[in-house]
PDB file of N, CA and C in Angstrom:
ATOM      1  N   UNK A   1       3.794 -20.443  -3.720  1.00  0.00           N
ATOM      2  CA  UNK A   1       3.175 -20.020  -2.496  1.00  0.00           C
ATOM      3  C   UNK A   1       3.266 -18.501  -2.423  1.00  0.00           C
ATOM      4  N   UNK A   2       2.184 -17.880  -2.055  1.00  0.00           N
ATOM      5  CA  UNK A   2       2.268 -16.386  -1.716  1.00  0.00           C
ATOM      6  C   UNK A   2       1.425 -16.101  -0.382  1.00  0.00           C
ATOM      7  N   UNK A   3       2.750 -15.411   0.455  1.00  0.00           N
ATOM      8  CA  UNK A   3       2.279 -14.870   1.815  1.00  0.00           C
ATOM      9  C   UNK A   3       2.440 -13.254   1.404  1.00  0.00           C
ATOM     10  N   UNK A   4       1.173 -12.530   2.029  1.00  0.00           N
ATOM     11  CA  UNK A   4       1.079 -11.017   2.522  1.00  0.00           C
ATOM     12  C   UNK A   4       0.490 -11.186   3.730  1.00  0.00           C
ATOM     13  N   UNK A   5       1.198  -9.943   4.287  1.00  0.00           N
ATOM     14  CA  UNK A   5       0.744  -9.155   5.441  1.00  0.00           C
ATOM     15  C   UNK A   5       0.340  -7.867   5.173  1.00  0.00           C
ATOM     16  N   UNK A   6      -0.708  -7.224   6.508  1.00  0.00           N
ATOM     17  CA  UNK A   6      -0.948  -6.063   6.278  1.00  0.00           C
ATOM     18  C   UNK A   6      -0.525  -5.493   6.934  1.00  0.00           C
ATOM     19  N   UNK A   7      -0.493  -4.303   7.252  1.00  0.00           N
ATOM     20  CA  UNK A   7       0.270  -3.009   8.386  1.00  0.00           C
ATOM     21  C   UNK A   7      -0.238  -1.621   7.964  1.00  0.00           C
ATOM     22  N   UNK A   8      -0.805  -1.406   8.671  1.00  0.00           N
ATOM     23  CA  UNK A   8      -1.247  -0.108   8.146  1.00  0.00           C
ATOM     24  C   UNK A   8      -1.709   0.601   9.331  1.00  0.00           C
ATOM     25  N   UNK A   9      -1.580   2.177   9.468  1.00  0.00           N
ATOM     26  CA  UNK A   9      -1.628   3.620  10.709  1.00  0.00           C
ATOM     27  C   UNK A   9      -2.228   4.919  10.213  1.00  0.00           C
ATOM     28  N   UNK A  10      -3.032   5.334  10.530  1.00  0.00           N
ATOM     29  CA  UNK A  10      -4.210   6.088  10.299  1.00  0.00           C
ATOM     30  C   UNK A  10      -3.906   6.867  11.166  1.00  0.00           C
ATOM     31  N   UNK A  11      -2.875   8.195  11.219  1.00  0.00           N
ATOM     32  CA  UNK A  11      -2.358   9.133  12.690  1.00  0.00           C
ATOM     33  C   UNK A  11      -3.924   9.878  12.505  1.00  0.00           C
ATOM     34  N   UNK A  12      -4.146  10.499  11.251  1.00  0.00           N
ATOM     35  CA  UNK A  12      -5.673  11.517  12.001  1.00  0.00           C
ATOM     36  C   UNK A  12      -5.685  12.020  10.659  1.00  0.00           C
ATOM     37  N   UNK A  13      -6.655  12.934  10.425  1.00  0.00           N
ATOM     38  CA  UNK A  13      -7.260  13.703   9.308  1.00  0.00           C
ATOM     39  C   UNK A  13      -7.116  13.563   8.257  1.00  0.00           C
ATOM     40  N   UNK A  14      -7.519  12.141   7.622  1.00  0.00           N
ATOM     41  CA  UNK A  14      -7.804  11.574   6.462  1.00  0.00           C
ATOM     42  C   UNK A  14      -6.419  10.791   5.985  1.00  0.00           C
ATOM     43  N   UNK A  15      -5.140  10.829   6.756  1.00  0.00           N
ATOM     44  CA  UNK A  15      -4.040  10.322   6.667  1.00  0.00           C
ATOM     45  C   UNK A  15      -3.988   9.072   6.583  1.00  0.00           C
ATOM     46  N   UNK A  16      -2.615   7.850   5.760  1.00  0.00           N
ATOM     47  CA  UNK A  16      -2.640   6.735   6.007  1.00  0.00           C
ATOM     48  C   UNK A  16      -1.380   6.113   5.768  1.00  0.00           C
ATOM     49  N   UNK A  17      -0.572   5.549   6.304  1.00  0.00           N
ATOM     50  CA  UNK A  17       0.939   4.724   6.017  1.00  0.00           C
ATOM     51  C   UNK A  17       0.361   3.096   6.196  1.00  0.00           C
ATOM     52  N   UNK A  18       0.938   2.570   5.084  1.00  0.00           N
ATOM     53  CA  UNK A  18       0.488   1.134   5.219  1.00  0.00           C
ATOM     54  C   UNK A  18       1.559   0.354   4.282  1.00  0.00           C
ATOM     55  N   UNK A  19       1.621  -0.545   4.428  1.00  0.00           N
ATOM     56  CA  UNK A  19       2.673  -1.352   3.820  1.00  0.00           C
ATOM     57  C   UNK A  19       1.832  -2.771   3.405  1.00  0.00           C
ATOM     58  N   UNK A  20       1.280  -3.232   2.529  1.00  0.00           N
ATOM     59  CA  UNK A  20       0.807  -4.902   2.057  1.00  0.00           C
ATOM     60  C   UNK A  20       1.512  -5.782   1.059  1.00  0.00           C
ATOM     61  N   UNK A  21       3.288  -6.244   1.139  1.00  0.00           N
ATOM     62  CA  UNK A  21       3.638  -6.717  -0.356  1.00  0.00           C
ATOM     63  C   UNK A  21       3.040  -7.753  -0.207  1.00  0.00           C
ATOM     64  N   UNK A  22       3.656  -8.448  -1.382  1.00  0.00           N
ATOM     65  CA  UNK A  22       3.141 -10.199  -1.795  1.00  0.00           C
ATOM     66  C   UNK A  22       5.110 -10.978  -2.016  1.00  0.00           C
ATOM     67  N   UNK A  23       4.975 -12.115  -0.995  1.00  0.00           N
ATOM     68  CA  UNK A  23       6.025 -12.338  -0.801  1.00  0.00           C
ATOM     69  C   UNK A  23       6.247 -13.684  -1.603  1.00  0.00           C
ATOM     70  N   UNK A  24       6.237 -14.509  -3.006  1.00  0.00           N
ATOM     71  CA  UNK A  24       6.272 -15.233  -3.477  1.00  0.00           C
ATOM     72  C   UNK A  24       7.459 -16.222  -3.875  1.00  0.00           C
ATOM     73  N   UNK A  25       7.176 -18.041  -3.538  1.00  0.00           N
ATOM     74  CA  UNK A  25       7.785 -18.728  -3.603  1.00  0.00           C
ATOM     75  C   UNK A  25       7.566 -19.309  -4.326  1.00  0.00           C
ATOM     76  N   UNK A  26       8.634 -19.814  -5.043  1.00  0.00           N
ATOM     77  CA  UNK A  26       8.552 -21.336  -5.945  1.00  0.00           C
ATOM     78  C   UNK A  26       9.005 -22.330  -5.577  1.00  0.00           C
ATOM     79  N   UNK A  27       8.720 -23.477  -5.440  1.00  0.00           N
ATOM     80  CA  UNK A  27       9.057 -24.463  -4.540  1.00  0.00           C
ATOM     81  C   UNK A  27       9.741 -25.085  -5.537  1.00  0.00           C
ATOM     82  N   UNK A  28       9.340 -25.293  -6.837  1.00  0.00           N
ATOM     83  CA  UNK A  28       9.962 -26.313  -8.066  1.00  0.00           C
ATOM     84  C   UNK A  28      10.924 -25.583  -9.079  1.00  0.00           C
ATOM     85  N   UNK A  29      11.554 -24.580  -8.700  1.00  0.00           N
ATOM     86  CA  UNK A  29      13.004 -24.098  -8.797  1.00  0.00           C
ATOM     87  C   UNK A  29      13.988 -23.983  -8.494  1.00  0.00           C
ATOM     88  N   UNK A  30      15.314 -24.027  -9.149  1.00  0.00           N
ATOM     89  CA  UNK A  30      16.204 -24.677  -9.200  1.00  0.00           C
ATOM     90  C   UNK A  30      16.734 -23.073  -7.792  1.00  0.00           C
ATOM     91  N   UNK A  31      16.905 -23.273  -6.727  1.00  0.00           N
ATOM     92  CA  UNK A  31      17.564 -22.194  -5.832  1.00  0.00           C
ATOM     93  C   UNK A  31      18.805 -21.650  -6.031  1.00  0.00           C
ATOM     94  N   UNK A  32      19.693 -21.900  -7.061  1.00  0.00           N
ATOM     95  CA  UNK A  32      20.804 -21.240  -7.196  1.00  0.00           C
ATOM     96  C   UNK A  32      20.374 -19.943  -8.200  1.00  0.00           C
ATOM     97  N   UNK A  33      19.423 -20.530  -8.932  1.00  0.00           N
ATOM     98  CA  UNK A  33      18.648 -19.303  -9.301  1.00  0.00           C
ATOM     99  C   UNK A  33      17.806 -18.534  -9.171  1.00  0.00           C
ATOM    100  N   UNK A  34      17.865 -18.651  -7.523  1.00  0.00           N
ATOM    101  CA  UNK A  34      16.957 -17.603  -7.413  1.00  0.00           C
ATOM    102  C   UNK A  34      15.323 -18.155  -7.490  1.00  0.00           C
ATOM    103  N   UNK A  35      14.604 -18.740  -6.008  1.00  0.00           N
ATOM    104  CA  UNK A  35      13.370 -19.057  -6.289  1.00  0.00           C
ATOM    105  C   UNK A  35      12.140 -18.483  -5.611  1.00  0.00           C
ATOM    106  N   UNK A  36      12.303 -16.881  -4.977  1.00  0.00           N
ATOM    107  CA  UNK A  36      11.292 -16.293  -4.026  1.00  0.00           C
ATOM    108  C   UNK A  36      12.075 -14.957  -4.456  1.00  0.00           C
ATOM    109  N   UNK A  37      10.446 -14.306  -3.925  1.00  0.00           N
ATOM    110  CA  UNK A  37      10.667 -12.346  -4.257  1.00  0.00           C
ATOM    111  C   UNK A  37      10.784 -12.099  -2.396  1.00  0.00           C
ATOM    112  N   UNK A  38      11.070 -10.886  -2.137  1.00  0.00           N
ATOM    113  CA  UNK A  38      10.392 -10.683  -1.007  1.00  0.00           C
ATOM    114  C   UNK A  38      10.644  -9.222  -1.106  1.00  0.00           C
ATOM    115  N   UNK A  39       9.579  -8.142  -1.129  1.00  0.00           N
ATOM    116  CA  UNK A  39      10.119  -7.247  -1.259  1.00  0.00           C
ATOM    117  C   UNK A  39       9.582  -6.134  -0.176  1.00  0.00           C
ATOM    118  N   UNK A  40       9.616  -4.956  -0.327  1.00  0.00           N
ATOM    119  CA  UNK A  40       9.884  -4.269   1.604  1.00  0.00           C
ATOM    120  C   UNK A  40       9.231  -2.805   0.011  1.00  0.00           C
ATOM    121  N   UNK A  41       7.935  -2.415   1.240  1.00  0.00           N
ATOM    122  CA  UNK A  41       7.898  -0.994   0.904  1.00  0.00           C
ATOM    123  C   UNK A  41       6.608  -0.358   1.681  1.00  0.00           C
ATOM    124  N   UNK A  42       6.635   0.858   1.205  1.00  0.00           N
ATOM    125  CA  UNK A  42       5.456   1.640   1.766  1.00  0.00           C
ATOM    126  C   UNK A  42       4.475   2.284   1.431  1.00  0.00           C
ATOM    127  N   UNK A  43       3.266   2.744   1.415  1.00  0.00           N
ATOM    128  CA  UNK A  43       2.102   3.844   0.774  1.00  0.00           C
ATOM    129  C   UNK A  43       1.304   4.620   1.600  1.00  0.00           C
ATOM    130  N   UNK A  44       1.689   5.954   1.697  1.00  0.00           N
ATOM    131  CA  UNK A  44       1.233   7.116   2.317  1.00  0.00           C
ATOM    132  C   UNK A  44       0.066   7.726   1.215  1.00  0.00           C
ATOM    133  N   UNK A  45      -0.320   8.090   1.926  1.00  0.00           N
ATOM    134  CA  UNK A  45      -1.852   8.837   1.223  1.00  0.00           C
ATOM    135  C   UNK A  45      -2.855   9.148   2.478  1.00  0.00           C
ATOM    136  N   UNK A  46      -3.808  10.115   1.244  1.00  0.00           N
ATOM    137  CA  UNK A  46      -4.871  11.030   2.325  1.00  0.00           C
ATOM    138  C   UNK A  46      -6.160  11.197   1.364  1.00  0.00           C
ATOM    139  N   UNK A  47      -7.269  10.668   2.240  1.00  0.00           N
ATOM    140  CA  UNK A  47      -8.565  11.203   1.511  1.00  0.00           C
ATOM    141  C   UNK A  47      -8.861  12.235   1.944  1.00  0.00           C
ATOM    142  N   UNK A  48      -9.510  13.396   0.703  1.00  0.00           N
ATOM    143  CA  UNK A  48      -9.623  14.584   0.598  1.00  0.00           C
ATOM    144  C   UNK A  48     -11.026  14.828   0.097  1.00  0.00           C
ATOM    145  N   UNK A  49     -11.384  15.914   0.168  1.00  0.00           N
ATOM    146  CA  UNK A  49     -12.838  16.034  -1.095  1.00  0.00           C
ATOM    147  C   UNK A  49     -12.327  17.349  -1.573  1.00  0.00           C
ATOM    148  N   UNK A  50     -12.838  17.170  -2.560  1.00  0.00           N
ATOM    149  CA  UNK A  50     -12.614  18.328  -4.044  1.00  0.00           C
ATOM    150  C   UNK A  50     -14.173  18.794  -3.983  1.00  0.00           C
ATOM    151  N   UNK A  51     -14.920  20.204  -3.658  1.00  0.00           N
ATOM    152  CA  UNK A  51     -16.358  20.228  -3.584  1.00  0.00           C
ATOM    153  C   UNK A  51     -16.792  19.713  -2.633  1.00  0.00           C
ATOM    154  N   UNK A  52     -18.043  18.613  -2.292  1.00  0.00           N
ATOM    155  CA  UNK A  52     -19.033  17.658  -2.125  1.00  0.00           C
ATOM    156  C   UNK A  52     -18.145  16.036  -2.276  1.00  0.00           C
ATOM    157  N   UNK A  53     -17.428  16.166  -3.710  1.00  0.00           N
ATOM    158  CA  UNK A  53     -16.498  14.858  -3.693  1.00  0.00           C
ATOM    159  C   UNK A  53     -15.535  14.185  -3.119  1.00  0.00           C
ATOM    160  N   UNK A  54     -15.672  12.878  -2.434  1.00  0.00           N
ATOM    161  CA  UNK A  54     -14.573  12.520  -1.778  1.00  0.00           C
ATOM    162  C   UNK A  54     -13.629  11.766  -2.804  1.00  0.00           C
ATOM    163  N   UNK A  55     -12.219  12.058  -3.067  1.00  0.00           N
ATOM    164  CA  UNK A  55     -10.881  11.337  -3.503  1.00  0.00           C
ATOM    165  C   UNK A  55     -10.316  10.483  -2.179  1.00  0.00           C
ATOM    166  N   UNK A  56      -9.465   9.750  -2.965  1.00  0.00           N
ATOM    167  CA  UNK A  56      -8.197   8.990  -1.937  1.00  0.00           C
ATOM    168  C   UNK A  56      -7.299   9.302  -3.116  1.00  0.00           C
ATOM    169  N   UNK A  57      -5.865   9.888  -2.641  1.00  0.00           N
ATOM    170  CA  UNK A  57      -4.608  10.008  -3.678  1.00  0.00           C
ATOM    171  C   UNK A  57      -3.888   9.357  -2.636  1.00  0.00           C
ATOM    172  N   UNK A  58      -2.594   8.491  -3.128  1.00  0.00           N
ATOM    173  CA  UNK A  58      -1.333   7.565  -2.298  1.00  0.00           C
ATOM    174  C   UNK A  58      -0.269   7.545  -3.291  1.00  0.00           C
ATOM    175  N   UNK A  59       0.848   7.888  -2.616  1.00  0.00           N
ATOM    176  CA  UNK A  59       2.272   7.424  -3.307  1.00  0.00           C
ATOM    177  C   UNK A  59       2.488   6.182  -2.572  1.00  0.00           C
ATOM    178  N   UNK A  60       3.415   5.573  -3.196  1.00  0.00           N
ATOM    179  CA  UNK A  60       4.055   4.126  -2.714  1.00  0.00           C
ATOM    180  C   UNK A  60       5.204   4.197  -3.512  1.00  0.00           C
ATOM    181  N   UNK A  61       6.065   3.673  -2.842  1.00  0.00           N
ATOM    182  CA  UNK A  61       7.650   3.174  -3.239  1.00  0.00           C
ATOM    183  C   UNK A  61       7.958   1.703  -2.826  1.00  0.00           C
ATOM    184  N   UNK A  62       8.457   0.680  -3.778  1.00  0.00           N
ATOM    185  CA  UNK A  62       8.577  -0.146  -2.892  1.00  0.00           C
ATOM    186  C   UNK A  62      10.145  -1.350  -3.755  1.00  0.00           C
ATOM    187  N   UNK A  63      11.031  -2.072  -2.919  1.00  0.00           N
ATOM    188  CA  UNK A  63      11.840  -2.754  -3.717  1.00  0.00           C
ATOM    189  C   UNK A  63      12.146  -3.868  -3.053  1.00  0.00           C
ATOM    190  N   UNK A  64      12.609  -4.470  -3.905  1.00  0.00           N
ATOM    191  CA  UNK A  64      12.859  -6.184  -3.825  1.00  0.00           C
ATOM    192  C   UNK A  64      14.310  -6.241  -3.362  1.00  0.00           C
ATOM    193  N   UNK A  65      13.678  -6.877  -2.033  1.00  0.00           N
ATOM    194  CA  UNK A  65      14.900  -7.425  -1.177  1.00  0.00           C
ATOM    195  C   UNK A  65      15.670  -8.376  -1.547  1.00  0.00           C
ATOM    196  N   UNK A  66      15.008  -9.145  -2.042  1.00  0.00           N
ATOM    197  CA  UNK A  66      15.080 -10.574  -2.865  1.00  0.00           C
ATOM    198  C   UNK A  66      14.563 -11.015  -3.743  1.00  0.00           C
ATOM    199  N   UNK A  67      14.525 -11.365  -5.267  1.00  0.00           N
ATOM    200  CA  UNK A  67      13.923 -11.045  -6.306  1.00  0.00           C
ATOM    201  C   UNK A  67      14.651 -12.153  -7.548  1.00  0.00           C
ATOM    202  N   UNK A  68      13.613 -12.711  -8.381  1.00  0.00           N
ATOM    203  CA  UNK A  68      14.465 -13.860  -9.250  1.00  0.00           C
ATOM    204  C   UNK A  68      15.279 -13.022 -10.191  1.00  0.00           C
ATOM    205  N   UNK A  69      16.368 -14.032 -10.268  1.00  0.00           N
ATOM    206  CA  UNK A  69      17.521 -13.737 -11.414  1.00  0.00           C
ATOM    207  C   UNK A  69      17.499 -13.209 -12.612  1.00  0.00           C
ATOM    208  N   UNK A  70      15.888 -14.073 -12.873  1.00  0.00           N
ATOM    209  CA  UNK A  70      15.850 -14.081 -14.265  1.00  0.00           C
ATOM    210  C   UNK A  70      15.447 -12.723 -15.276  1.00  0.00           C
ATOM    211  N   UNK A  71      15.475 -12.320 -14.209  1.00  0.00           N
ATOM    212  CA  UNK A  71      15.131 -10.431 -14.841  1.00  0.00           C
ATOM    213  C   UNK A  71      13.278 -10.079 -14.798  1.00  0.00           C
ATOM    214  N   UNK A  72      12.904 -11.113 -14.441  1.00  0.00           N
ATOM    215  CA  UNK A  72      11.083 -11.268 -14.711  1.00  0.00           C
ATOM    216  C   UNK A  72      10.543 -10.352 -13.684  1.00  0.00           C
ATOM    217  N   UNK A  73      11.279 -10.064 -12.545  1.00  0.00           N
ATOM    218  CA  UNK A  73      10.420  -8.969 -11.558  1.00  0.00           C
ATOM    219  C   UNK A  73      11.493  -7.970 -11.666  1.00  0.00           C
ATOM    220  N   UNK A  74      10.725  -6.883 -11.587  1.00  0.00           N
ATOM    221  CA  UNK A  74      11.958  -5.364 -11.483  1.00  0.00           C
ATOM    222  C   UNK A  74      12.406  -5.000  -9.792  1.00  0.00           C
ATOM    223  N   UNK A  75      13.229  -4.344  -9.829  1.00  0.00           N
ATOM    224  CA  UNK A  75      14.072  -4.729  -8.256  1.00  0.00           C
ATOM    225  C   UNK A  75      13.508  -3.554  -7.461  1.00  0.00           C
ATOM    226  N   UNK A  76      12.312  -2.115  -8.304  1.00  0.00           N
ATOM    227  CA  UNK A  76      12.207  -1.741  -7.501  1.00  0.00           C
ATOM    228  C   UNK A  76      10.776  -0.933  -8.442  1.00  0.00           C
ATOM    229  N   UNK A  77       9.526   0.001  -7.119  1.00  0.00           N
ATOM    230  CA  UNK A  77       8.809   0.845  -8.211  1.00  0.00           C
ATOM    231  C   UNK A  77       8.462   1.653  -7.386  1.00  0.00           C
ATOM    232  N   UNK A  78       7.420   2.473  -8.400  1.00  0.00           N
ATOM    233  CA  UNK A  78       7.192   3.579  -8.038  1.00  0.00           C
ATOM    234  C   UNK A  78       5.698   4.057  -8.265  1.00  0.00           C
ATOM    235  N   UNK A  79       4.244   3.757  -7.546  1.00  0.00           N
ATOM    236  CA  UNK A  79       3.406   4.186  -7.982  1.00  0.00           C
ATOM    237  C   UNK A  79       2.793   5.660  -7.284  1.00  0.00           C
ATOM    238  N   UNK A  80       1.399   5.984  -7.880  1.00  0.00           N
ATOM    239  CA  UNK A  80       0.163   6.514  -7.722  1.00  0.00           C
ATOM    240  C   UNK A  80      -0.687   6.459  -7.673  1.00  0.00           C
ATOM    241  N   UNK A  81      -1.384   6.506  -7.302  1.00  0.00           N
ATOM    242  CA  UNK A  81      -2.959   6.183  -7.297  1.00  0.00           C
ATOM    243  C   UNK A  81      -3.802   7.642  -6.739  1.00  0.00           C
ATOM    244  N   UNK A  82      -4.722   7.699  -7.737  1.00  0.00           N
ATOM    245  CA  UNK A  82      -5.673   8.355  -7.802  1.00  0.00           C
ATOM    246  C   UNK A  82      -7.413   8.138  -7.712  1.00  0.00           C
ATOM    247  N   UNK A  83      -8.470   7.856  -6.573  1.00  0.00           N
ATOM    248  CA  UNK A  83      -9.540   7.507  -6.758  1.00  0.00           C
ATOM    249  C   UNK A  83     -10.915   7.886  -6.474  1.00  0.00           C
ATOM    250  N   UNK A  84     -11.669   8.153  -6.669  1.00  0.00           N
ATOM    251  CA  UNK A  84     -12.658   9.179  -6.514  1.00  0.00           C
ATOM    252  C   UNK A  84     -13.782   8.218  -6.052  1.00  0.00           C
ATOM    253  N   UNK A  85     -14.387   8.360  -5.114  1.00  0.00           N
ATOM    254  CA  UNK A  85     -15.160   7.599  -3.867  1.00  0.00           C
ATOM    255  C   UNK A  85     -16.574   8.160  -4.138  1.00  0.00           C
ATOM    256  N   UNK A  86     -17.464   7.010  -4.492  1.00  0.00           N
ATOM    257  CA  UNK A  86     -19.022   7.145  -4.954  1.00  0.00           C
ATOM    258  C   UNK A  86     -19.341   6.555  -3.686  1.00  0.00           C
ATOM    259  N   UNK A  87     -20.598   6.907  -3.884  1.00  0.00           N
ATOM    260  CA  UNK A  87     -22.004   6.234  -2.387  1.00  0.00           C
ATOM    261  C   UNK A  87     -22.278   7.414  -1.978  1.00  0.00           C
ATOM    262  N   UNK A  88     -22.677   6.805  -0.706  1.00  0.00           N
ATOM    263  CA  UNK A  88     -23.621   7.669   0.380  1.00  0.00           C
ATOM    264  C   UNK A  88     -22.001   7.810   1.420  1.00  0.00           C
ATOM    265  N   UNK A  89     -22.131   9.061   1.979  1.00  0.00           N
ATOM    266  CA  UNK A  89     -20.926   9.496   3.005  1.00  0.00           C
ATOM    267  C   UNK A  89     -21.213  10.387   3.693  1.00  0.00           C
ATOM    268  N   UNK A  90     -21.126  10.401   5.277  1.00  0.00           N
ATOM    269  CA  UNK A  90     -21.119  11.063   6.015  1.00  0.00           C
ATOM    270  C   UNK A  90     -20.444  11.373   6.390  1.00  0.00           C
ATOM    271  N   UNK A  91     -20.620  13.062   6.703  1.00  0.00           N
ATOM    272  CA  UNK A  91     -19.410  13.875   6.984  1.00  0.00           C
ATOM    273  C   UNK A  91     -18.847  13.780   8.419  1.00  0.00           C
ATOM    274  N   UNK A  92     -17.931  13.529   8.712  1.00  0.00           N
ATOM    275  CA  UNK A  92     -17.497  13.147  10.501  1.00  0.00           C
ATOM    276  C   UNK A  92     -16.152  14.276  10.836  1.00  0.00           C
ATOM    277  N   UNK A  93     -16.510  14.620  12.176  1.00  0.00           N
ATOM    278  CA  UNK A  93     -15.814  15.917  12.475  1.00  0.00           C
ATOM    279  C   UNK A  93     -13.822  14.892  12.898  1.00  0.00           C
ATOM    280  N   UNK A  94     -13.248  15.165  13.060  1.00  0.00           N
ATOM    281  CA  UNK A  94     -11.922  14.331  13.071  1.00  0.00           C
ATOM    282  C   UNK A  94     -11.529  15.038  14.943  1.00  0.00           C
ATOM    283  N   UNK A  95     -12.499  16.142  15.476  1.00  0.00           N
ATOM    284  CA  UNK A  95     -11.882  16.885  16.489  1.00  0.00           C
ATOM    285  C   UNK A  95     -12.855  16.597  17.281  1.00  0.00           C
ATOM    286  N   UNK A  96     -12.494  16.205  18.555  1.00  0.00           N
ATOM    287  CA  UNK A  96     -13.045  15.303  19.809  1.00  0.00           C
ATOM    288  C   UNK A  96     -13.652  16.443  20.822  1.00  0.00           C
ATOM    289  N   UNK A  97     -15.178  16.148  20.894  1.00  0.00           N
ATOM    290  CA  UNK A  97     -15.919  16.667  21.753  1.00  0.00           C
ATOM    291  C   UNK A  97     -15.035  17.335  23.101  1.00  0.00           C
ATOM    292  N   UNK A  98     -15.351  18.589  23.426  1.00  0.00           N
ATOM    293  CA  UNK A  98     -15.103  18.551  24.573  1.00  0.00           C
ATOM    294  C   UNK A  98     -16.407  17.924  26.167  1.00  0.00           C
ATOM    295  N   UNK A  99     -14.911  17.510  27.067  1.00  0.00           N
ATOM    296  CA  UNK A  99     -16.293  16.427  28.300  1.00  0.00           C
ATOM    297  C   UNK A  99     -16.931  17.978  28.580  1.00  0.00           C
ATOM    298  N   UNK A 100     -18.333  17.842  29.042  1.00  0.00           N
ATOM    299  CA  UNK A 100     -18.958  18.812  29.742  1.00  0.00           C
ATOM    300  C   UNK A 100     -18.967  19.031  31.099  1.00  0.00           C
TER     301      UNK A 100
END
């Protein structure tokens, strides 16, 4: 069985904190050894444009709260991500009209 949730906060100007693990069970393992992951983390990132081009770059850190014995999942990581955003995009101001 695998449950995720999402969570994720967008404070302003291309910013983003979000958290989505994958929380996986085995039902037909033996529980003294260990039969579910559950692990806890986070990914901050910001879309930017380079030129005309829009990127998204994100760090994430994330580790296993709970994790099988058997050495098959690592207890903790560390990514990046780097991605460069094709289509059609309109440019939107992030700073709120003043009322007249």
């Amino acid at each position: 069985m695998c449950l995720q949730y999402f969570a994720a906060y967008f404070p302003a100007e291309g910013w983003r904190v979000e958290s989505s693990p994958n929380m996986l069970c085995n039902w037909n393992v033996n529980w003294k050894g260990g039969g579910a992951t559950i692990p806890m983390g986070v990914q901050v990132g910001k879309v930017f444009a380079i030129g005309e081009q829009p990127f998204s770059a994100s760090l994430e850190g994330g580790y296993e709260v709970v994790r099988l014995r058997d050495g098959s999942v690592p207890g903790g990581l560390i990514g990046l991500e780097f991605t460069a955003i094709f289509g059609e995009h309109k440019k939107t101001s992030h700073k709120r009209k003043k009322a007249e």
